[in-house]
Protein backbone atom coordinates (compact mmCIF):
# COMPACT_ATOMS: atom_id res chain seq x y z
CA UNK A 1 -23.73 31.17 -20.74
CA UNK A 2 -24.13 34.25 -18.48
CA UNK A 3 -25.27 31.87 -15.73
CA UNK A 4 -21.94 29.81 -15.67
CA UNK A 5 -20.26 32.76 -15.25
CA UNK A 6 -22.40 33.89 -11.98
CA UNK A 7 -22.85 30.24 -10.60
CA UNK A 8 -18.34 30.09 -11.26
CA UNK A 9 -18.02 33.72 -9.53
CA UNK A 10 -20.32 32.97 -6.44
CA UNK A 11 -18.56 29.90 -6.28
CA UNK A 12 -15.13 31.61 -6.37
CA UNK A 13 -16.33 34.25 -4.05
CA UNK A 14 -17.38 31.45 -1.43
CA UNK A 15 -14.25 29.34 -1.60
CA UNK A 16 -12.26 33.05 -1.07
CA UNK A 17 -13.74 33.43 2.00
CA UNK A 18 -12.75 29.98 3.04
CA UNK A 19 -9.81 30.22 2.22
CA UNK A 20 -9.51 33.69 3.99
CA UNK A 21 -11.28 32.25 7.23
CA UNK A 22 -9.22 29.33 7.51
CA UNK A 23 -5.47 31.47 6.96
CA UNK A 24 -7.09 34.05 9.82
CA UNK A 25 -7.56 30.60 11.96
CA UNK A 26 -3.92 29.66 11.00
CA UNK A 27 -2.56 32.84 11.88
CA UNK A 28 -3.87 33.25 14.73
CA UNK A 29 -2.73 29.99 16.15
CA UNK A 30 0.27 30.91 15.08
CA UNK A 31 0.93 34.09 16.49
CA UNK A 32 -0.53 32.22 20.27
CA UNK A 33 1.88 29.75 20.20
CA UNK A 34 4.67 31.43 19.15
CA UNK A 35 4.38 34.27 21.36
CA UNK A 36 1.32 33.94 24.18
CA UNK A 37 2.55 30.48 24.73
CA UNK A 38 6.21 31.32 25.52
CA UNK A 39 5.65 35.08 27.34
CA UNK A 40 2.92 34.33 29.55
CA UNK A 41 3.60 30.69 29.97
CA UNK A 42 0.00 29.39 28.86
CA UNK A 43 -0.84 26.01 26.34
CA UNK A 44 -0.40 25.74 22.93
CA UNK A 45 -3.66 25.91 20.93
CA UNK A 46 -4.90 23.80 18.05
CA UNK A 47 -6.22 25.22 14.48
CA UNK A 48 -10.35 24.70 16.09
CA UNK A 49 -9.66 26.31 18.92
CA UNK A 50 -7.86 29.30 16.96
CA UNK A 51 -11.49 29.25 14.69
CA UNK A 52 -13.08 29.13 17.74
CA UNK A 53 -11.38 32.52 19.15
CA UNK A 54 -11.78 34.23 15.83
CA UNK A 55 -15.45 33.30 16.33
CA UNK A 56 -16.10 34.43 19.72
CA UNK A 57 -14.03 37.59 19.01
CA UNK A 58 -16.07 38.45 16.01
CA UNK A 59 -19.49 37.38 18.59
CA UNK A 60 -18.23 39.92 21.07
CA UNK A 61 -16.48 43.06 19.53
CA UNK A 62 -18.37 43.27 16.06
CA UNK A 63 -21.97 41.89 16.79
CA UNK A 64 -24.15 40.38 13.91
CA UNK A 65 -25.58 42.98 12.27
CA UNK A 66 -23.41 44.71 9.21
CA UNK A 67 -21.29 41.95 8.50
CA UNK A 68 -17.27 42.21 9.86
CA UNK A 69 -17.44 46.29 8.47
CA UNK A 70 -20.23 47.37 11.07
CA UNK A 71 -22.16 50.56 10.58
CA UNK A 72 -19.63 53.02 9.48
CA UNK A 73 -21.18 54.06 6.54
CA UNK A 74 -24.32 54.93 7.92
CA UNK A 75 -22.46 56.97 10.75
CA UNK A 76 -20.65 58.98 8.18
CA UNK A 77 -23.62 59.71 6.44
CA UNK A 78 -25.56 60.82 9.06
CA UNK A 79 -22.97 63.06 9.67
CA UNK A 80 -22.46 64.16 6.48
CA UNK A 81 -26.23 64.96 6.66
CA UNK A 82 -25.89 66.93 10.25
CA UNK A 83 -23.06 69.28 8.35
CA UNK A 84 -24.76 70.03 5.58
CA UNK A 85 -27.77 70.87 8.18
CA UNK A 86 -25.41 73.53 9.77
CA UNK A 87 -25.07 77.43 9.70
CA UNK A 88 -21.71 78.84 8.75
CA UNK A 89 -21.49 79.94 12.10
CA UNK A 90 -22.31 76.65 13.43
CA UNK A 91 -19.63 74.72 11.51
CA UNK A 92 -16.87 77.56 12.48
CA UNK A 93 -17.88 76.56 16.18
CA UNK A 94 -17.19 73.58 15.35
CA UNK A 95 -14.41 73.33 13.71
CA UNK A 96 -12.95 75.78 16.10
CA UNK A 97 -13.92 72.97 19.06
CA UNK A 98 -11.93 70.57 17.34
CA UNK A 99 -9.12 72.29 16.35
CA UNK A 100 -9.03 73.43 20.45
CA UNK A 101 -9.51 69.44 21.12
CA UNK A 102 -6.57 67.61 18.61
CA UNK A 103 -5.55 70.16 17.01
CA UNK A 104 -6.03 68.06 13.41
CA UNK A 105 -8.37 70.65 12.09
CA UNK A 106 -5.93 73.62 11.51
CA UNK A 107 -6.45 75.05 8.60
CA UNK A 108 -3.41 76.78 6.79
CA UNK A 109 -1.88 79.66 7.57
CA UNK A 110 -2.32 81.69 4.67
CA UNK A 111 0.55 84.30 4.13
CA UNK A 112 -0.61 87.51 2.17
CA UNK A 113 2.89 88.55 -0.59
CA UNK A 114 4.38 91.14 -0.35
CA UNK A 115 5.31 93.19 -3.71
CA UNK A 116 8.94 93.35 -4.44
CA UNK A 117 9.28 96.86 -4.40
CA UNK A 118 7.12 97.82 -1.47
């Protein structure tokens, strides 16, 4: 019983990402012939040739290994890692750097109260 279920999941998993691939495809021929055809004056493209660029984009900008998510993960854990690795005075420094760089790293102003009769 248990193995219908698994053999019906992987199943509907598989035909997802079918389905997924081939409304990417659509979209994106789509979106080129509506607008790449008619600003920059180029051809029309058909549904292959839309899986094609979806293909060749995932080939060149997200590599093979990781699947279409990459190595994020492991980056934030290795930096979770480094911080936890790091003095209190080291993590002020940075933090400090940061804040100097974006400015995204402020950290509340905290405002002491003052007593109402003082």
């Amino acid at each position: 019983m248990k193995r219908k279920f698994w053999g019906r999941r992987i199943a509907g998993f598989i035909l997802l990402g079918i389905a997924a691939v081939l409304l990417f495809s659509f979209i994106v021929m789509s979106l080129w012939n509506n607008i790449l055809a008619g600003v920059l004056h180029i051809s029309a493209i058909t549904f292959w040739q839309a899986l094609g660029i979806l293909i060749l984009a995932k080939i060149l900008f997200g590599g093979f290994r990781g699947g279409w998510h990459g190595h994020h993960g492991y980056r934030r854990k290795q930096m979770f890692e480094k911080w936890q690795n790091m003095t209190p005075e080291e993590r002020e420094k940075f933090r400090e750097e940061w804040e100097s760089r974006c400015g995204r790293w402020r950290r509340p102003v905290q405002t002491e109260r003052q007593g109402g009769g003082e």
